[in-house]
C-alpha atoms as a PDB file:
ATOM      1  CA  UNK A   1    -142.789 124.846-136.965  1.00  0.00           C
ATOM      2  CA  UNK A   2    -142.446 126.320-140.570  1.00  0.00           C
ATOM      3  CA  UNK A   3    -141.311 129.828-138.933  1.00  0.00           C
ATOM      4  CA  UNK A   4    -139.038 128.407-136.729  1.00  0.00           C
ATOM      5  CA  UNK A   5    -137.484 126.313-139.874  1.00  0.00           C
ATOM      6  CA  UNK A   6    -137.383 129.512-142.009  1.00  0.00           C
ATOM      7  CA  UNK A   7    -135.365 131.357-139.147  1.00  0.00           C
ATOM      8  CA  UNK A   8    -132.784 128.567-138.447  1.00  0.00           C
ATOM      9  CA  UNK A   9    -132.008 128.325-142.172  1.00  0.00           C
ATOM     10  CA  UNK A  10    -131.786 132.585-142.657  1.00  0.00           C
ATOM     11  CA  UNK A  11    -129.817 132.450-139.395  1.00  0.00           C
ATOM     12  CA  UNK A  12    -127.535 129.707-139.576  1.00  0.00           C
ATOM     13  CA  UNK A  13    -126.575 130.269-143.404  1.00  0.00           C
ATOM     14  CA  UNK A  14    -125.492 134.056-141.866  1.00  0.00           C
ATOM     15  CA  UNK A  15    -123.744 132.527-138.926  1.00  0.00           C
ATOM     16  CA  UNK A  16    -121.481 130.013-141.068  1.00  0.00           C
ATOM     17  CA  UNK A  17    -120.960 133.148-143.679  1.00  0.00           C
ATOM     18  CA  UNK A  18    -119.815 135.237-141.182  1.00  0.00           C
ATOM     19  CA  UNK A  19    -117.404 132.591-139.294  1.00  0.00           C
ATOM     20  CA  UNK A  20    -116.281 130.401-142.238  1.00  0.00           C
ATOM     21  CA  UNK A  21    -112.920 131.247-142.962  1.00  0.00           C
ATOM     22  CA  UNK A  22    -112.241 132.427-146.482  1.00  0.00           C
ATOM     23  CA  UNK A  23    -108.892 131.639-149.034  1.00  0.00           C
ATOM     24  CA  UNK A  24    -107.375 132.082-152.013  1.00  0.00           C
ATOM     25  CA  UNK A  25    -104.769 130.864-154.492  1.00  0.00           C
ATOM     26  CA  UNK A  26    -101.702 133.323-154.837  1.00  0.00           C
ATOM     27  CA  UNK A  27     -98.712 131.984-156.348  1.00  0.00           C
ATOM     28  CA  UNK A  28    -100.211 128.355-156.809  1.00  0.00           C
ATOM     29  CA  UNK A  29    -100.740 128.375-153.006  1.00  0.00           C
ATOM     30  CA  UNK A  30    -103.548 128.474-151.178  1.00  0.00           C
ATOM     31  CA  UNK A  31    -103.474 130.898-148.182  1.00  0.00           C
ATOM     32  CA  UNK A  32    -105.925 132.632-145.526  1.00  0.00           C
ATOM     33  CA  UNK A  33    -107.769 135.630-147.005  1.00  0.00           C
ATOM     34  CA  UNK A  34    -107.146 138.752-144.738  1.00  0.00           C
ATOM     35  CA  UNK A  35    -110.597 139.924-142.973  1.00  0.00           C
ATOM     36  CA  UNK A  36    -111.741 142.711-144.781  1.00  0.00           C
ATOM     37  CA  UNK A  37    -111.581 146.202-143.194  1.00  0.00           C
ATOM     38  CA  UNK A  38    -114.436 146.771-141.131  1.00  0.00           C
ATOM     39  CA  UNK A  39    -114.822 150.387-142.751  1.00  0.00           C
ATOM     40  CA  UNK A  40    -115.147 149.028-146.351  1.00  0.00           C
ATOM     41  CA  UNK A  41    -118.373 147.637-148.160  1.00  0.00           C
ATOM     42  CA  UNK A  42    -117.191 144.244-148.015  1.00  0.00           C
ATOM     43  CA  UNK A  43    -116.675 144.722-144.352  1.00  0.00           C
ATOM     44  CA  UNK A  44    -119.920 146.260-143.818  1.00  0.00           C
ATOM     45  CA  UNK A  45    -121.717 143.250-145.255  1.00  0.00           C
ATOM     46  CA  UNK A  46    -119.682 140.988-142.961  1.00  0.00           C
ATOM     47  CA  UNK A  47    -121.010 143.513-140.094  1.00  0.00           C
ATOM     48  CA  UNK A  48    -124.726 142.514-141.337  1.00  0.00           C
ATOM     49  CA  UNK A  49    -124.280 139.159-141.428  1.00  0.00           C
ATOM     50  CA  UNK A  50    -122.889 139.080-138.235  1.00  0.00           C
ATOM     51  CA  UNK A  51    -126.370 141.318-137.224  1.00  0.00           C
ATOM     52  CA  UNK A  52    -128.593 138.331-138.376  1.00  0.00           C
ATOM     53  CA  UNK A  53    -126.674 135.538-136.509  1.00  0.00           C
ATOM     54  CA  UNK A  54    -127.310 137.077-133.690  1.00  0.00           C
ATOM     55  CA  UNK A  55    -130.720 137.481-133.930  1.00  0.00           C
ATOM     56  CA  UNK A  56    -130.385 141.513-134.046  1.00  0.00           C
ATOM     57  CA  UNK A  57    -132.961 142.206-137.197  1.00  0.00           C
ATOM     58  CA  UNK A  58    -133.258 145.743-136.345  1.00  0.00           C
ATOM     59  CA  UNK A  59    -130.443 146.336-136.846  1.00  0.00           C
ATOM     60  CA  UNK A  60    -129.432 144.255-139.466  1.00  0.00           C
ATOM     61  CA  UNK A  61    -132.199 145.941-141.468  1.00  0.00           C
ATOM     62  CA  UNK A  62    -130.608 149.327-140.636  1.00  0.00           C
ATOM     63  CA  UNK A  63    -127.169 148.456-141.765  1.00  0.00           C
ATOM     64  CA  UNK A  64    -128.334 147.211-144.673  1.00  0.00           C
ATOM     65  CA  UNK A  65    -130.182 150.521-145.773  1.00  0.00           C
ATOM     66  CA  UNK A  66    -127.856 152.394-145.146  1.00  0.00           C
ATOM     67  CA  UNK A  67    -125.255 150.158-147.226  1.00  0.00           C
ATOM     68  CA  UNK A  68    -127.675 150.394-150.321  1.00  0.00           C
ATOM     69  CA  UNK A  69    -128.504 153.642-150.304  1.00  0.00           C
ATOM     70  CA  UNK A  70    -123.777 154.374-150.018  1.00  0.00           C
ATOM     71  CA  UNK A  71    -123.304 152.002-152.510  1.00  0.00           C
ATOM     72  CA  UNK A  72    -125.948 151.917-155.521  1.00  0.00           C
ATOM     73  CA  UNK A  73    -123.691 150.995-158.066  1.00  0.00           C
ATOM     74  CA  UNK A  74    -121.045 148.296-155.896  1.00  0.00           C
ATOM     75  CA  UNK A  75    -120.781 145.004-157.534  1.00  0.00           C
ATOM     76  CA  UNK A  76    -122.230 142.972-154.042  1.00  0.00           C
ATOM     77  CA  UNK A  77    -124.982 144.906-154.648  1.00  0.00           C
ATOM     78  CA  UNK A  78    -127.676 141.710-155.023  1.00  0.00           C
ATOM     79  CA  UNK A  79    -126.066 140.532-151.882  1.00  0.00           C
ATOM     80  CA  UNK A  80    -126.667 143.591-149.826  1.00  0.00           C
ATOM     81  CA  UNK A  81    -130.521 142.904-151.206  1.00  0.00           C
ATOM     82  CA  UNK A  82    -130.704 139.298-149.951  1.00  0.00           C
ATOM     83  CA  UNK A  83    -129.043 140.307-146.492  1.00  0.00           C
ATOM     84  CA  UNK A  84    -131.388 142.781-145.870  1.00  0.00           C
ATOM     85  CA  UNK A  85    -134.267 140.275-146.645  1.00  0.00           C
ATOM     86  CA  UNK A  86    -132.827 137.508-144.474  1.00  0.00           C
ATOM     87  CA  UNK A  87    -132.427 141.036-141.959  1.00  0.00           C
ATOM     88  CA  UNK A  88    -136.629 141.283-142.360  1.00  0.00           C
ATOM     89  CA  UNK A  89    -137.174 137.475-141.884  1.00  0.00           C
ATOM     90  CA  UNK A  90    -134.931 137.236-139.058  1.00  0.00           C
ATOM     91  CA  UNK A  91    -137.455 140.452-137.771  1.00  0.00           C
ATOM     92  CA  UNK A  92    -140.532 138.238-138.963  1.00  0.00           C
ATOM     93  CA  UNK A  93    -141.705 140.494-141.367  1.00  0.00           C
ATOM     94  CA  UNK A  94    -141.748 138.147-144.143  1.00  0.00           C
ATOM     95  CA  UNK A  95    -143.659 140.338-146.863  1.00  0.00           C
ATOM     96  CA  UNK A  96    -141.379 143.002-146.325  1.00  0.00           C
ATOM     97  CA  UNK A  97    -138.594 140.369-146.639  1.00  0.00           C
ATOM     98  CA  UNK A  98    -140.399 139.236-150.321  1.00  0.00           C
ATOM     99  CA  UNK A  99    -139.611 143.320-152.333  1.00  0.00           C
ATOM    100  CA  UNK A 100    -135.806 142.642-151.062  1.00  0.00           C
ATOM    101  CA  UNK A 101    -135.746 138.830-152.471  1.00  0.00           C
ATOM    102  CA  UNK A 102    -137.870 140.001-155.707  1.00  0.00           C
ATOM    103  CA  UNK A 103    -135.020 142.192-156.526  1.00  0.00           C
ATOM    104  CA  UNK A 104    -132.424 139.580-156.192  1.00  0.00           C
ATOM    105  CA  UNK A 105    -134.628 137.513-158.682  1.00  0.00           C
ATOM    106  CA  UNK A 106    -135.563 140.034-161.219  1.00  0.00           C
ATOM    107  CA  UNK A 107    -132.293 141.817-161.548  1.00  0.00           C
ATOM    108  CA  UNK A 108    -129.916 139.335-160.814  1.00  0.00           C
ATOM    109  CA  UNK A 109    -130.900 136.312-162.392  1.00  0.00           C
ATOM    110  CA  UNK A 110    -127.582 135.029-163.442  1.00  0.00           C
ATOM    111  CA  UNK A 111    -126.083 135.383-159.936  1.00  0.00           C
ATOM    112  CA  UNK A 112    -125.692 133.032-157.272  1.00  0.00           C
ATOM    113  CA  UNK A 113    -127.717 134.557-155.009  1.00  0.00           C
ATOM    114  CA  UNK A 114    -130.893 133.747-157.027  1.00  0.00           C
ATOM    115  CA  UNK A 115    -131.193 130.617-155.853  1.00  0.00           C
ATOM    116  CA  UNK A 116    -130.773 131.204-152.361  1.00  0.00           C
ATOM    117  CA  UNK A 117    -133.919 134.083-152.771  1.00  0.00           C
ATOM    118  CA  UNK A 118    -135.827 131.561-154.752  1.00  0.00           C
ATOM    119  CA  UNK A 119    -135.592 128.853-151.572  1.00  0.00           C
ATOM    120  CA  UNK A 120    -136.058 131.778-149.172  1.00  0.00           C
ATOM    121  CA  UNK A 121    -139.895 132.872-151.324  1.00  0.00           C
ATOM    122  CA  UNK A 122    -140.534 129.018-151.423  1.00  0.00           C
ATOM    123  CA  UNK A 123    -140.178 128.720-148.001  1.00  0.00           C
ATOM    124  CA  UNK A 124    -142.505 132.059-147.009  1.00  0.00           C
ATOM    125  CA  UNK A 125    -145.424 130.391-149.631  1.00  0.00           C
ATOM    126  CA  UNK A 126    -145.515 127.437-147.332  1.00  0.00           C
ATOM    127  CA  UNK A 127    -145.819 129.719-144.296  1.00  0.00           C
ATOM    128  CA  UNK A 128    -148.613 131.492-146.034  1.00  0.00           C
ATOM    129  CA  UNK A 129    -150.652 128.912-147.826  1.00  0.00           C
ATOM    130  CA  UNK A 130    -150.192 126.586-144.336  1.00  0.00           C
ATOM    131  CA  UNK A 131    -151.967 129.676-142.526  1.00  0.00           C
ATOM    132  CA  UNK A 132    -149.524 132.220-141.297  1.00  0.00           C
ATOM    133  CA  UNK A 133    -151.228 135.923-141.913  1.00  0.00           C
ATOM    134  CA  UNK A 134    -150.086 138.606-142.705  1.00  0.00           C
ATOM    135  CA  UNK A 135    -149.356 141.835-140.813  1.00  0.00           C
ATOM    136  CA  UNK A 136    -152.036 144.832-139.871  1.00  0.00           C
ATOM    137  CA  UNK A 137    -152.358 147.299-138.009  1.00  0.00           C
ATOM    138  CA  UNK A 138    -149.624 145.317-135.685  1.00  0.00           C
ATOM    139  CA  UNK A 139    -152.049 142.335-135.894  1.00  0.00           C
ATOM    140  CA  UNK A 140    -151.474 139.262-137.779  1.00  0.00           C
ATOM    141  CA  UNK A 141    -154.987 139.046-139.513  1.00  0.00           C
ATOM    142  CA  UNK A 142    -154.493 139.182-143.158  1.00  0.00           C
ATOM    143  CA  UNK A 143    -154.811 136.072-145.186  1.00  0.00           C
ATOM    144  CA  UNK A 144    -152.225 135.860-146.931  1.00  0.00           C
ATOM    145  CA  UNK A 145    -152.938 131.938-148.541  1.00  0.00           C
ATOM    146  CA  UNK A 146    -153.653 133.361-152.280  1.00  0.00           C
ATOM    147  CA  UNK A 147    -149.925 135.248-151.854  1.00  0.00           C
ATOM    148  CA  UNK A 148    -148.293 132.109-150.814  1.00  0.00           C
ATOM    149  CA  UNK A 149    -150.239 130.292-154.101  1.00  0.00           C
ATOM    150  CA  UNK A 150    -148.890 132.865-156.351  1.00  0.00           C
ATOM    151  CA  UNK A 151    -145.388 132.560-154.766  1.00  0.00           C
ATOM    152  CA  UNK A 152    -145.182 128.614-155.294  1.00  0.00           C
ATOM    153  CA  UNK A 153    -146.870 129.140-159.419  1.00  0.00           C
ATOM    154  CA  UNK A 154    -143.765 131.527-159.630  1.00  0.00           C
ATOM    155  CA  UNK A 155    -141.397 129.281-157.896  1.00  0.00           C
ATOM    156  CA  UNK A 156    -142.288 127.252-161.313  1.00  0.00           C
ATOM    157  CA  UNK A 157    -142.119 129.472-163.432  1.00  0.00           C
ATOM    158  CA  UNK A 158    -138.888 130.756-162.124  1.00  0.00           C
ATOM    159  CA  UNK A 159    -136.912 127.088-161.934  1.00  0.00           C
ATOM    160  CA  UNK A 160    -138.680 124.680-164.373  1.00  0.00           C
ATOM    161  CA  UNK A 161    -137.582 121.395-164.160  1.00  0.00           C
ATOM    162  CA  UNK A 162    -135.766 122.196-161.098  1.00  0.00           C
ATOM    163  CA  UNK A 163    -135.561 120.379-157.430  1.00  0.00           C
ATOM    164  CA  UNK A 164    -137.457 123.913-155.686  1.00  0.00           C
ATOM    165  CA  UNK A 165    -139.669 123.504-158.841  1.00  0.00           C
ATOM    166  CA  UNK A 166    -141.072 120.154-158.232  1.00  0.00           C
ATOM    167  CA  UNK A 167    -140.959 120.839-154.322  1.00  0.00           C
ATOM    168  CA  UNK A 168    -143.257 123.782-155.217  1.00  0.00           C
ATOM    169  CA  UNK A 169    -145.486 121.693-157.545  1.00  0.00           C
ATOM    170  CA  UNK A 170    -146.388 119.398-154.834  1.00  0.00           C
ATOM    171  CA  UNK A 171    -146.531 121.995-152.037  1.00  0.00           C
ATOM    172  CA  UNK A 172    -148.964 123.692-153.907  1.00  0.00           C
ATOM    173  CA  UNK A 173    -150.996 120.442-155.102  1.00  0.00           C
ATOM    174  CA  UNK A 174    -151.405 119.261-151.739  1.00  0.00           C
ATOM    175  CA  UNK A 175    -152.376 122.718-150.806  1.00  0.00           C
ATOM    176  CA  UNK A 176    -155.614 122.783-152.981  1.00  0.00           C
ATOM    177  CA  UNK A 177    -156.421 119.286-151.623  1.00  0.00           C
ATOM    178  CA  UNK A 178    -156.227 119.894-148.387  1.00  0.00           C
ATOM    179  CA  UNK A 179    -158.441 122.780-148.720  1.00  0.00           C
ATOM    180  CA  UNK A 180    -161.210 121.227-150.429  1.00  0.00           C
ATOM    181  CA  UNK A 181    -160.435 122.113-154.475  1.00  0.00           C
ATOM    182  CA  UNK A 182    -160.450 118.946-155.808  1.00  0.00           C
ATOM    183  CA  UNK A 183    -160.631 120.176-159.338  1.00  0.00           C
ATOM    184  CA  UNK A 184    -157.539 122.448-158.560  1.00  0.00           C
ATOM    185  CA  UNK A 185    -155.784 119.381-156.886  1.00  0.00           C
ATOM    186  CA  UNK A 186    -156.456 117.294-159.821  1.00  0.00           C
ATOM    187  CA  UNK A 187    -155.000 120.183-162.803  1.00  0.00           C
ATOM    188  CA  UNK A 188    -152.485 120.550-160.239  1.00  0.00           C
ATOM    189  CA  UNK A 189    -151.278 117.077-159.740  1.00  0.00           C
ATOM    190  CA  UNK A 190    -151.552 115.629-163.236  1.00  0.00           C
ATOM    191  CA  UNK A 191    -149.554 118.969-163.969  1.00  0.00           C
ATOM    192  CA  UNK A 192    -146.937 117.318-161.517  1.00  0.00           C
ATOM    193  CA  UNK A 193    -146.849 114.418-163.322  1.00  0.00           C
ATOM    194  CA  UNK A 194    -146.207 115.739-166.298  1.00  0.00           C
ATOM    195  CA  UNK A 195    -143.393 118.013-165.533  1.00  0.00           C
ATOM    196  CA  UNK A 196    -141.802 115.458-162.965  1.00  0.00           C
ATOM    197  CA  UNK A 197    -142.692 111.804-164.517  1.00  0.00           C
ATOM    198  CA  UNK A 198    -139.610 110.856-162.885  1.00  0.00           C
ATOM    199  CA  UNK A 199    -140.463 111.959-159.648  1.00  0.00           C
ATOM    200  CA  UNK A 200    -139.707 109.922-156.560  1.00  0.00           C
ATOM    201  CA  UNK A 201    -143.244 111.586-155.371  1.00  0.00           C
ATOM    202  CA  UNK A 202    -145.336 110.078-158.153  1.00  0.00           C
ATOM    203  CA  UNK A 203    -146.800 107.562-156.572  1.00  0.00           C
ATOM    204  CA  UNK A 204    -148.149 110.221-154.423  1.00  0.00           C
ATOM    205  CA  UNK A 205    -149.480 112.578-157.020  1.00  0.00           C
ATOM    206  CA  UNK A 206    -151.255 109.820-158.860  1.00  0.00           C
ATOM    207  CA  UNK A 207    -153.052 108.376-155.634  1.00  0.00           C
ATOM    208  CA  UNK A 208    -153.758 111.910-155.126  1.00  0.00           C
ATOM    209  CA  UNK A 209    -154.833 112.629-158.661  1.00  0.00           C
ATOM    210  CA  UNK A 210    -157.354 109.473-158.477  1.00  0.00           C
ATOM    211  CA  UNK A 211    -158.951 110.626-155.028  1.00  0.00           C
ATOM    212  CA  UNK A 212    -159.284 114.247-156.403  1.00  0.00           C
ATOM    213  CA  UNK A 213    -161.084 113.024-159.435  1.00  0.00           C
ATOM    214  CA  UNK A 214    -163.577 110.828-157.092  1.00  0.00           C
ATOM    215  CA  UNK A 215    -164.179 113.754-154.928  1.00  0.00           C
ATOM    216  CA  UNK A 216    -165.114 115.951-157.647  1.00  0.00           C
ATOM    217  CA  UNK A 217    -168.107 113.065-158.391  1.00  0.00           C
ATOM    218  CA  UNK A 218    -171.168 114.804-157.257  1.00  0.00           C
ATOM    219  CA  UNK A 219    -173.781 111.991-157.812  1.00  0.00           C
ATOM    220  CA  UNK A 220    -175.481 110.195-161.004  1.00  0.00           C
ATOM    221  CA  UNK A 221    -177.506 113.776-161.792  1.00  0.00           C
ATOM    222  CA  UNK A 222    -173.673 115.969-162.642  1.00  0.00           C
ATOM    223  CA  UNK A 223    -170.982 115.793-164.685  1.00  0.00           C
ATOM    224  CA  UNK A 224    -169.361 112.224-164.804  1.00  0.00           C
ATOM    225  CA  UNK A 225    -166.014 113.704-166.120  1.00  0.00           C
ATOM    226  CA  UNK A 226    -163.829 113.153-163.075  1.00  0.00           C
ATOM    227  CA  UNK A 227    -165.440 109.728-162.360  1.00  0.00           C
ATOM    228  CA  UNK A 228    -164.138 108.813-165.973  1.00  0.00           C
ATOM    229  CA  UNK A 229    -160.948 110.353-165.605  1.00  0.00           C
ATOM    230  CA  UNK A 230    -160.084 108.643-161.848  1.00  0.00           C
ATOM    231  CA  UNK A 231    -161.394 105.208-163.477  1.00  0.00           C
ATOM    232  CA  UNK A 232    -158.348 105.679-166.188  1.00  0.00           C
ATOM    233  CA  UNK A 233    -156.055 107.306-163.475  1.00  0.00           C
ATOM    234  CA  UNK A 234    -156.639 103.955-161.369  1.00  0.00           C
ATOM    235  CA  UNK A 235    -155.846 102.166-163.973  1.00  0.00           C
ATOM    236  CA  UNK A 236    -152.220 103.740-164.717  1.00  0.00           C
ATOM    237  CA  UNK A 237    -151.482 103.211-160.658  1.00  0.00           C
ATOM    238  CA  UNK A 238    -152.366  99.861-160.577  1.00  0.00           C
ATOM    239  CA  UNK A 239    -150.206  99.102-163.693  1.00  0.00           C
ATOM    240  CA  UNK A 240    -146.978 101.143-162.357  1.00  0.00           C
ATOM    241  CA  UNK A 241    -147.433 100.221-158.718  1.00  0.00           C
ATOM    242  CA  UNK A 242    -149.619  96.808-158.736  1.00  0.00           C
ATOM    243  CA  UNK A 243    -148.390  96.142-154.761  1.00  0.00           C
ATOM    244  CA  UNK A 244    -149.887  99.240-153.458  1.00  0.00           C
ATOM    245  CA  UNK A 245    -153.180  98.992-155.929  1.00  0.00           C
ATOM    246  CA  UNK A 246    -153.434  95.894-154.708  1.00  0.00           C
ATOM    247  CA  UNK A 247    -153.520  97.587-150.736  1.00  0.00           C
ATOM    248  CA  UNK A 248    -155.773 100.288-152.000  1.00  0.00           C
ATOM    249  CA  UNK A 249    -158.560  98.073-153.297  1.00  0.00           C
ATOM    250  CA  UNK A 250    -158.589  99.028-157.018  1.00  0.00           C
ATOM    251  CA  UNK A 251    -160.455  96.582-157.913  1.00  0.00           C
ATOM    252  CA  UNK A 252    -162.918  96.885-155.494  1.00  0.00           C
ATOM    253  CA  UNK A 253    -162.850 100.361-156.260  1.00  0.00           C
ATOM    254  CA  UNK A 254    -163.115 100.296-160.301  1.00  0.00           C
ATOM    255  CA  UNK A 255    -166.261  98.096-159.166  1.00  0.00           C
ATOM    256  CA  UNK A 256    -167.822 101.696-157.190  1.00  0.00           C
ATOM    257  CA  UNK A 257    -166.512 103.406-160.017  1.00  0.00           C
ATOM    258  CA  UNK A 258    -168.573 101.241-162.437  1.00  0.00           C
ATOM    259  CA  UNK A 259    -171.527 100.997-160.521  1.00  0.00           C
ATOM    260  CA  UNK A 260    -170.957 105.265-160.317  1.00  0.00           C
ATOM    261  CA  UNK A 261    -171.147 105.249-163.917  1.00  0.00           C
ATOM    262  CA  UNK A 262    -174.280 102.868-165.271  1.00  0.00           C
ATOM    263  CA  UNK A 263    -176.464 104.160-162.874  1.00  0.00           C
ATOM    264  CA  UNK A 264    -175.061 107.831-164.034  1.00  0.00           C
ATOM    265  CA  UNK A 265    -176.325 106.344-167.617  1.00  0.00           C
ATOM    266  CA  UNK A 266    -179.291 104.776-165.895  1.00  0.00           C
ATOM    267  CA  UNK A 267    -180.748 107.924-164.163  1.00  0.00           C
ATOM    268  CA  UNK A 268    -180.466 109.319-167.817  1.00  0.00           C
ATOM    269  CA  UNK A 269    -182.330 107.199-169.347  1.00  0.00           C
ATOM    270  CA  UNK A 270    -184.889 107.058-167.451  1.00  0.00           C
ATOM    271  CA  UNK A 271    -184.971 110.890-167.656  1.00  0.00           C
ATOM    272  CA  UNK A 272    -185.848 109.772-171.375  1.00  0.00           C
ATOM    273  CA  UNK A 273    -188.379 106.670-171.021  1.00  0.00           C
ATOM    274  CA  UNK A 274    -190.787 109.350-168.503  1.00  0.00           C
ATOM    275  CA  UNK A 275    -191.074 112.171-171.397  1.00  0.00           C
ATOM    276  CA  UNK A 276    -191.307 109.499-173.671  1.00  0.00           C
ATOM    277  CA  UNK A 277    -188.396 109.693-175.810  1.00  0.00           C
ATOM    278  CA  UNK A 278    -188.274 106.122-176.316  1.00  0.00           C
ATOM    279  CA  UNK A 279    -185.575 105.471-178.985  1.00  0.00           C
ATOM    280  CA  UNK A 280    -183.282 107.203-176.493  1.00  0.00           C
ATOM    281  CA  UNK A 281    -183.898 105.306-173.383  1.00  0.00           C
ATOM    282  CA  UNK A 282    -183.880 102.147-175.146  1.00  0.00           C
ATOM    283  CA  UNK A 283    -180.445 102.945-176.570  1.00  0.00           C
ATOM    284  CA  UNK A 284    -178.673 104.055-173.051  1.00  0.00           C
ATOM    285  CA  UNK A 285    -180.337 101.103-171.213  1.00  0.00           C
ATOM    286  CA  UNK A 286    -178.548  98.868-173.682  1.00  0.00           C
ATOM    287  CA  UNK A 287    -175.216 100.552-173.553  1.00  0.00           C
ATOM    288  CA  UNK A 288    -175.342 100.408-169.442  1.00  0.00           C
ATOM    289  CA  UNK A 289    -175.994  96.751-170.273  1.00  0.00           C
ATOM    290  CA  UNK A 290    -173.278  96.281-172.537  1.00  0.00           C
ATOM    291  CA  UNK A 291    -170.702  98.522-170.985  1.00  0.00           C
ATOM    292  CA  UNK A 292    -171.065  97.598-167.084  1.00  0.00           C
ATOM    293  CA  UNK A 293    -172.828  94.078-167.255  1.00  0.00           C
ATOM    294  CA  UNK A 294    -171.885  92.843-164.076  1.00  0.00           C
ATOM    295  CA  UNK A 295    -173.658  96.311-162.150  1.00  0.00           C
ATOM    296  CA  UNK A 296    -177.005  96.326-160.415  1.00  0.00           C
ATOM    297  CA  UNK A 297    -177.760  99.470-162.354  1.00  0.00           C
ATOM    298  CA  UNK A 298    -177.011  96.774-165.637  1.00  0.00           C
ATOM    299  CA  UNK A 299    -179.726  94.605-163.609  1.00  0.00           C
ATOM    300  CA  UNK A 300    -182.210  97.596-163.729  1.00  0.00           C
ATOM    301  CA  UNK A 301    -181.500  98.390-167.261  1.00  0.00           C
ATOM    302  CA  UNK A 302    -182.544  94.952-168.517  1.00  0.00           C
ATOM    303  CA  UNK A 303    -186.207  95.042-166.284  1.00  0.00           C
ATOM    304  CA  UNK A 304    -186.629  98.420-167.641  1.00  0.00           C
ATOM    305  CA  UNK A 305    -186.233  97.093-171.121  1.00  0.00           C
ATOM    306  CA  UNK A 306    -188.369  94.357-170.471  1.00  0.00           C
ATOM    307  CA  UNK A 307    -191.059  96.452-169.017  1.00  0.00           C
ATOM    308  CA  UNK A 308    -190.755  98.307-172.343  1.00  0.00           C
ATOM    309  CA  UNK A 309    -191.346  95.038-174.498  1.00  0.00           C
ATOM    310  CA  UNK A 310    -187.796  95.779-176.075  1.00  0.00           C
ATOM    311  CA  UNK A 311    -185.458  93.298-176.606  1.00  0.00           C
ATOM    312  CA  UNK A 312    -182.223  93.694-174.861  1.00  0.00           C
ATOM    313  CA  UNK A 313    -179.557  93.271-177.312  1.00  0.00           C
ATOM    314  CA  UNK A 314    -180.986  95.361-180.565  1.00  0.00           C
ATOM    315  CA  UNK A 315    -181.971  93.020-183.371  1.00  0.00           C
ATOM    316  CA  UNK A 316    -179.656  92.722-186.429  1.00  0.00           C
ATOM    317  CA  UNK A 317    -181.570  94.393-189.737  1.00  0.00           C
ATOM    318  CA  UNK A 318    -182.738  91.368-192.463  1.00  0.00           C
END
């Protein structure tokens, strides 16, 4: 579906170029711009355009040499490059379509054709990272998913604070969570948030964000950091959107979270009390009392302390 969208919007964009009728003001009138003469550049690049609607890459691509290598130095230049890219995409050859639309971006940055190559490299990253290879050898084998990541980080770069921007921003996000790199996901997401707080995909990127940081939970023996950071996440969501915390669960699910994170301090501290490092134990079986007292791992702390004759809220010094 994403190729079939890519070639529609190369080949209808050169369709309605070459048939929209073009005029200009002379003498405070507005009046029908003559065709240009087939035999001159302008006419040439109609010629290619015309190529692409009508599905002839080939030759589009051919044209479109042979037009840069007769006129190096012709002000249309940049939009002999982006023609012969939309010539390559039309041909399906999409990383032979990315050298033309690099050299729209990197020489022509001011022009208003560097927009329309920035959409066209956006929309060949979501081919790649949603699993269209790459050509070899006449095959389609190559993956090609770490190309389309680079192309959507530059698509950022490129237009910060920009509509193709955030659209790459997500693209990308949900790209490393549907693969399986949560802690990618979750950089990627709260990055989202923070260049697009105005977003009218945040609510997205901060459920996202808050099931990224659970996933990347191992168990009570690893690093609680993402446990601790989706517990403050869920707690942002539910304040900005308290309808659709209240559908999720969140409170049921800061309960998980809690009991997560006492028995993460639990397992600890018994780690301590069995190589008998009992100042230490005694102190983290208090805090799990003290900082998740309605847990069972809260429950466990207090019979542990009791087993260990300690009393469990510490004593105040006479």
């Amino acid at each position: 579906m994403a190729v079939f969208t890519i070639l529609v919007l190369v080949c209808t964009l050169a369709s309605a170029a070459r048939g929209q009728q073009r005029y200009e003001l002379n003498d405070g009138q507005w009046v029908a711009r003559t065709p240009p003469d087939p035999a001159s550049p302008e006419g040439k690049l109609e010629t290619i355009r015309k190529s692409i609607a009508e599905g002839d890459g080939k030759t589009a691509v051919t044209l479109a040499d042979d037009w840069i290598a007769a006129y190096p130095n012709h002000n249309m230049l940049v939009e002999a490059y982006l023609l012969r890219g939309d010539a390559k995409v039309a041909q399906q050859r999409y990383w032979k379509a990315l050298y033309d639309y690099e050299a729209v971006i990197r020489l022509y940055a001011g022009s208003e054709q560097y927009a329309v190559a920035l959409e066209r490299e956006y929309e060949i990253a979501r081919l790649y990272v949603n699993g269209l290879k790459r050509h070899f050898m006449g095959m389609r084998i190559l993956d090609a998913s770490g190309d389309g990541e680079e192309l959507l980080i530059r698509c950022q770069e490129r237009a910060p604070g920009s509509e193709i921007g955030q659209r790459a921003s997500m693209t990308l996000s949900d790209y490393y969570f549907d693969k399986g790199d949560m802690s990618q996901a979750a950089e990627a997401y709260d990055l989202f948030l923070q260049n697009y707080p105005d977003s009218r995909q945040r609510e997205w990127a901060m459920l996202r964000l808050i099931q990224a940081n659970l996933a990347r939970f191992k168990g009570p023996q690893f690093d609680p950091t993402g446990l601790l950071e989706a517990r403050q996440r869920l707690a942002d969501y539910s304040e900005n959107f308290p309808a659709a915390a209240e559908r999720l669960g969140s409170d049921a699910l800061t309960v998980r979270i809690d009991e997560s994170l006492a028995l993460e301090d639990y397992v600890i501290a018994r780690w301590y009390e069995k190589r008998q490092l009992h100042v230490s134990a005694v102190y983290l079986y208090r805090r799990v009392i003290e900082k998740y007292p309605q847990t069972g791992a809260a429950q466990q702390a207090q019979d542990r302390l009791k087993a260990m004759h300690e009393p469990i809220v510490e004593e105040a010094a006479s």
